[in-house]
N, C-alpha and C. Protein backbone atom coordinates (compact mmCIF):
# COMPACT_ATOMS: atom_id res chain seq x y z
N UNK A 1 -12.06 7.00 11.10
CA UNK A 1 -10.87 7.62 10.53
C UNK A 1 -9.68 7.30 11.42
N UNK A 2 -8.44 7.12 10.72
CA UNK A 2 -7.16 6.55 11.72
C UNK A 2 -6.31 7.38 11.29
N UNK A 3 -5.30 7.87 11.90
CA UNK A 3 -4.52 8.56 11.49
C UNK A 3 -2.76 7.85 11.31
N UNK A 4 -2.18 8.22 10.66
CA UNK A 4 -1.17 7.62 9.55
C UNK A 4 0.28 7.33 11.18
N UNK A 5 -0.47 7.83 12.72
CA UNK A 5 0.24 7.55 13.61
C UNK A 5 -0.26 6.51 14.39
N UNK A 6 -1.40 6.42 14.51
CA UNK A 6 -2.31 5.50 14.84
C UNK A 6 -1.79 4.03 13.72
N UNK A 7 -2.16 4.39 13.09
CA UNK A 7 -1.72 2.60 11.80
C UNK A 7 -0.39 2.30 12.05
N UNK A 8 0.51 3.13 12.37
CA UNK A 8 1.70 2.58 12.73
C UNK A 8 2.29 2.11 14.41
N UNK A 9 0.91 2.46 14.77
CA UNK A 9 0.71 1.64 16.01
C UNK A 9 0.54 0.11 15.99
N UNK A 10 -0.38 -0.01 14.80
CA UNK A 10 -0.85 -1.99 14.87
C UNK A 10 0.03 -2.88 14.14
N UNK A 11 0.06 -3.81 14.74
CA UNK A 11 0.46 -5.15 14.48
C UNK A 11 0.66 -5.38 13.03
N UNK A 12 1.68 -5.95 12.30
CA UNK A 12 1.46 -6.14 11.31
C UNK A 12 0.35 -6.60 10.19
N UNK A 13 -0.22 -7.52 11.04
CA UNK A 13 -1.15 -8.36 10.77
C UNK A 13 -2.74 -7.16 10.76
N UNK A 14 -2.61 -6.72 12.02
CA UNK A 14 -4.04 -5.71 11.80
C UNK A 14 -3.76 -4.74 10.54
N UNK A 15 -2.46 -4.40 10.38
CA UNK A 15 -2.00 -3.29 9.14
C UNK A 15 -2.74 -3.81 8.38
N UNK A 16 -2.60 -5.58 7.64
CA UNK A 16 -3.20 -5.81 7.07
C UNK A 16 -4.56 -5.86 6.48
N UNK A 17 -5.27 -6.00 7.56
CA UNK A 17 -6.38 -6.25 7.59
C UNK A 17 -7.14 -5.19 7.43
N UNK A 18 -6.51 -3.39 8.26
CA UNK A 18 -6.99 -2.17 8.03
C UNK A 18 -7.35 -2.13 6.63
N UNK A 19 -5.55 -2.11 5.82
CA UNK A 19 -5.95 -2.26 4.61
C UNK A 19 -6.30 -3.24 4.06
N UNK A 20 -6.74 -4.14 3.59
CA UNK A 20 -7.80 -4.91 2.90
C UNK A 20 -9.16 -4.37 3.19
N UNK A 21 -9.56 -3.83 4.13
CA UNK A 21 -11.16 -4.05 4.55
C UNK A 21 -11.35 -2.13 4.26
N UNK A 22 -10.47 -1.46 4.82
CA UNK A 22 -10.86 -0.06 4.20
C UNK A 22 -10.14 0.92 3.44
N UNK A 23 -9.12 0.18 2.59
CA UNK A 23 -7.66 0.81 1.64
C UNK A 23 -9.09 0.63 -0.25
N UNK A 24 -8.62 1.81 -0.12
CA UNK A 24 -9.04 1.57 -1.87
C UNK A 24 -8.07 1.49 -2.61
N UNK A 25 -7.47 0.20 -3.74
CA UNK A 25 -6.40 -0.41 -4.62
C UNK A 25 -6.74 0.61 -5.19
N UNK A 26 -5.25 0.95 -5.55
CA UNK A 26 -5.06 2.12 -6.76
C UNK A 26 -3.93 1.25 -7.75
N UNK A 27 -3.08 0.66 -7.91
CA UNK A 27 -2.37 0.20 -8.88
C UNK A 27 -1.49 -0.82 -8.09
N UNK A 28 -0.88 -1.25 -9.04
CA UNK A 28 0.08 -2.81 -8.85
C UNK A 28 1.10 -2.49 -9.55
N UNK A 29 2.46 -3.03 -9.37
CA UNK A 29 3.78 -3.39 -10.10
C UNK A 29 4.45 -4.09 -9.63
N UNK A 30 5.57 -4.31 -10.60
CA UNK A 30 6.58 -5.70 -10.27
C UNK A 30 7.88 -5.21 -10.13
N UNK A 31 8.72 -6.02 -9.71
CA UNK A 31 9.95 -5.76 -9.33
C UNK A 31 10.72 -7.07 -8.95
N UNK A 32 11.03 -7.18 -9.87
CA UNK A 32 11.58 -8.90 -10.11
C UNK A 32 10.86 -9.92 -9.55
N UNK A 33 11.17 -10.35 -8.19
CA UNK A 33 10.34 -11.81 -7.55
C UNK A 33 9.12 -10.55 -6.60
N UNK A 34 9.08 -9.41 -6.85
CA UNK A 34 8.20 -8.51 -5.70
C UNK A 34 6.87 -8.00 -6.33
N UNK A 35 5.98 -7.78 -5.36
CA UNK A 35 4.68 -7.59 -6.31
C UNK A 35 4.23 -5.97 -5.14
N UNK A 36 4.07 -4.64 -5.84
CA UNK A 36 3.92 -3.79 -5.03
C UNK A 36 2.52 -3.23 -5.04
N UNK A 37 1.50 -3.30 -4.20
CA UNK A 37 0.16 -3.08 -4.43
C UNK A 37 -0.09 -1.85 -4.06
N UNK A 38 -0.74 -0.25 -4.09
CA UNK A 38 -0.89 0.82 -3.23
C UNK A 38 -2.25 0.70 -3.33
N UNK A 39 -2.26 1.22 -1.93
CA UNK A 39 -3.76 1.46 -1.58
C UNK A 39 -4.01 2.69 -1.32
N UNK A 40 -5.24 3.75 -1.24
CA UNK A 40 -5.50 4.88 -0.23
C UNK A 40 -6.35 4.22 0.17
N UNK A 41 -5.66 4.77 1.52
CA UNK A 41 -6.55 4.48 3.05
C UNK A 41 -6.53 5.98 3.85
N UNK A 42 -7.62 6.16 4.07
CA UNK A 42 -7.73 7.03 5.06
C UNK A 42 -7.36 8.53 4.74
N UNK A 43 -6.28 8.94 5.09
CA UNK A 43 -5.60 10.53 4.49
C UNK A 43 -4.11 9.92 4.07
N UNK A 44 -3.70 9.02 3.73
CA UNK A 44 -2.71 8.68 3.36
C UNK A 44 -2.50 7.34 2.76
N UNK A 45 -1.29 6.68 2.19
CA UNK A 45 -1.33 5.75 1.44
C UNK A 45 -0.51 4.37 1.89
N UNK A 46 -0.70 3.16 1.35
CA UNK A 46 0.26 2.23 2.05
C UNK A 46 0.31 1.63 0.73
N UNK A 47 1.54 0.72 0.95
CA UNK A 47 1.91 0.03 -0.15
C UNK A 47 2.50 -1.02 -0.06
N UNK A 48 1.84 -2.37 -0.11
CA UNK A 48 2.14 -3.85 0.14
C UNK A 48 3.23 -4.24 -0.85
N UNK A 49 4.04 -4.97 0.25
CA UNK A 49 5.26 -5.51 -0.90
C UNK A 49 4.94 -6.93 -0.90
N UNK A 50 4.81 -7.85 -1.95
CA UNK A 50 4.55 -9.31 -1.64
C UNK A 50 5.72 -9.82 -2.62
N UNK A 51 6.63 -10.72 -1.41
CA UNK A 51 7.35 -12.09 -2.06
C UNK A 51 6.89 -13.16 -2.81
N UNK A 52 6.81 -13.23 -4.35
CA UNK A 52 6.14 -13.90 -5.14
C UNK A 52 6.99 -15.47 -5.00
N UNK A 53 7.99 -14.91 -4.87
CA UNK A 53 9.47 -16.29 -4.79
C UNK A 53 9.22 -16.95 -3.23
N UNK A 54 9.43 -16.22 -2.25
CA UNK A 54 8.73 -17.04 -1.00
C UNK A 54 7.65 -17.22 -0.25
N UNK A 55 6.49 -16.76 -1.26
CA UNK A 55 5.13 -16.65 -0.71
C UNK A 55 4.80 -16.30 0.43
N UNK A 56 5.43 -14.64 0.88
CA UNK A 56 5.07 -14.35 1.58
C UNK A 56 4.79 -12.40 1.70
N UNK A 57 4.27 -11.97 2.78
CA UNK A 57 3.60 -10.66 2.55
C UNK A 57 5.15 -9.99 3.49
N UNK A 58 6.10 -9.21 2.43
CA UNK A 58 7.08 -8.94 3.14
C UNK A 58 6.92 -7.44 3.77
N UNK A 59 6.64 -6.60 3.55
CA UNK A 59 6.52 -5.21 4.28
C UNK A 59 5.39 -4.28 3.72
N UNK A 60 5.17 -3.18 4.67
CA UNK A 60 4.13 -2.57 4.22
C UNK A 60 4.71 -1.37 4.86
N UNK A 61 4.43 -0.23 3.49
CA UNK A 61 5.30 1.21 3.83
C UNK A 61 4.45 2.08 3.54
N UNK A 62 4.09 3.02 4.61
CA UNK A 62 2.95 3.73 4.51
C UNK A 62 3.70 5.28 4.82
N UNK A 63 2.58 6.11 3.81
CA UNK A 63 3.27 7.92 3.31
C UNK A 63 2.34 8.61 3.09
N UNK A 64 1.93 9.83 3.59
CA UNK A 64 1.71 10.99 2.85
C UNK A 64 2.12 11.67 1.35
N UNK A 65 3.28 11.73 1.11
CA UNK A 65 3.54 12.57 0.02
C UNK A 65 3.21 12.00 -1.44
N UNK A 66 2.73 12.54 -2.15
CA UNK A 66 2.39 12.09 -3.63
C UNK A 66 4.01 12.00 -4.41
N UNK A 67 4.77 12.71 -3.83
CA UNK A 67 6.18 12.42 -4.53
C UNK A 67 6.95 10.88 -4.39
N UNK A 68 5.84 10.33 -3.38
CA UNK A 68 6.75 9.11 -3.72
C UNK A 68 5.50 7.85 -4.35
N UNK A 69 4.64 8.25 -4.83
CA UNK A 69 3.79 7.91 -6.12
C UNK A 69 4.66 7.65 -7.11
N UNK A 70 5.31 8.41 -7.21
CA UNK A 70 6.01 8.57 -8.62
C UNK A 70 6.42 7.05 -9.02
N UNK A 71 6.55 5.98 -9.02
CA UNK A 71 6.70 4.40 -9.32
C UNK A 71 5.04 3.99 -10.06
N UNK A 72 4.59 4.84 -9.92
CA UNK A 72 2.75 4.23 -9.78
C UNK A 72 2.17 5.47 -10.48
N UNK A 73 2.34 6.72 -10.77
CA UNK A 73 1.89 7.90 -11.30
C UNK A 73 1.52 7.59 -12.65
N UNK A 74 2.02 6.70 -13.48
CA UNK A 74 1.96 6.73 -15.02
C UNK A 74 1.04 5.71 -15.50
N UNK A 75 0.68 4.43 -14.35
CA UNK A 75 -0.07 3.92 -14.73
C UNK A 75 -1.47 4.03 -13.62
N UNK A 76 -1.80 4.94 -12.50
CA UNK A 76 -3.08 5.12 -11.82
C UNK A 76 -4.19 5.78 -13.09
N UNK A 77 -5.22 4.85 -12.94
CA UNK A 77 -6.15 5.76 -14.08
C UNK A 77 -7.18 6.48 -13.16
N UNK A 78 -7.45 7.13 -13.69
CA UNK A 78 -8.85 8.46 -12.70
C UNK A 78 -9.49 8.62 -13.83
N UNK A 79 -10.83 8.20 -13.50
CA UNK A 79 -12.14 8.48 -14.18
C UNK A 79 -12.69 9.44 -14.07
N UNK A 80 -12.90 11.12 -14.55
CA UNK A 80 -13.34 11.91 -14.37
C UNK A 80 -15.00 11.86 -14.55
C-alpha cells in the first residue's frame, strides 16, 4: 500500500509504472489532441494525460476527491 504522499515522491517515470502494474483503468476521454486515462490505485486516483499530436505521456494528476470524477462519472460502468 502507498500512500497518495509517498507517489508523489517518485519519479515520473516510476509514477508510471506504479500505475500500470497496480492502478485499476476505470475510464478514458478525449480532449482534442489529449487522451485522459483514470486509474484507482491504492486509496486514491491518478489520471494520465497523453499527447496524441506529440506522442508523448504529458502529466499525471493524482486526487482523492470523487468531485473531481465528475469529467468521467457518466461514463464509469460498475457491475453490481
Amino acid at each position: 500500500m502507498m500512500s497518495i504522499e509517498e507517489f508523489n515522491l517518485l519519479t515520473f517515470d516510476q509514477k508510471c509504472q506504479v500505475i500500470f502494474r497496480r492502478g485499476i483503468y476505470l475510464e478514458g476521454r478525449n480532449e482534442e489532441n489529449l487522451v485522459f486515462n483514470l486509474y484507482s490505485i491504492f486509496s486514491f486516483y491518478a489520471e494520465l494525460c497523453y499527447n496524441l499530436e506529440d506522442d508523448y505521456m504529458a502529466s499525471i494528476n493524482v486526487f482523492k476527491y470523487s468531485r473531481l470524477l465528475e469529467p468521467y462519472i457518466n461514463e464509469i460502468k460498475i457491475s453490481i
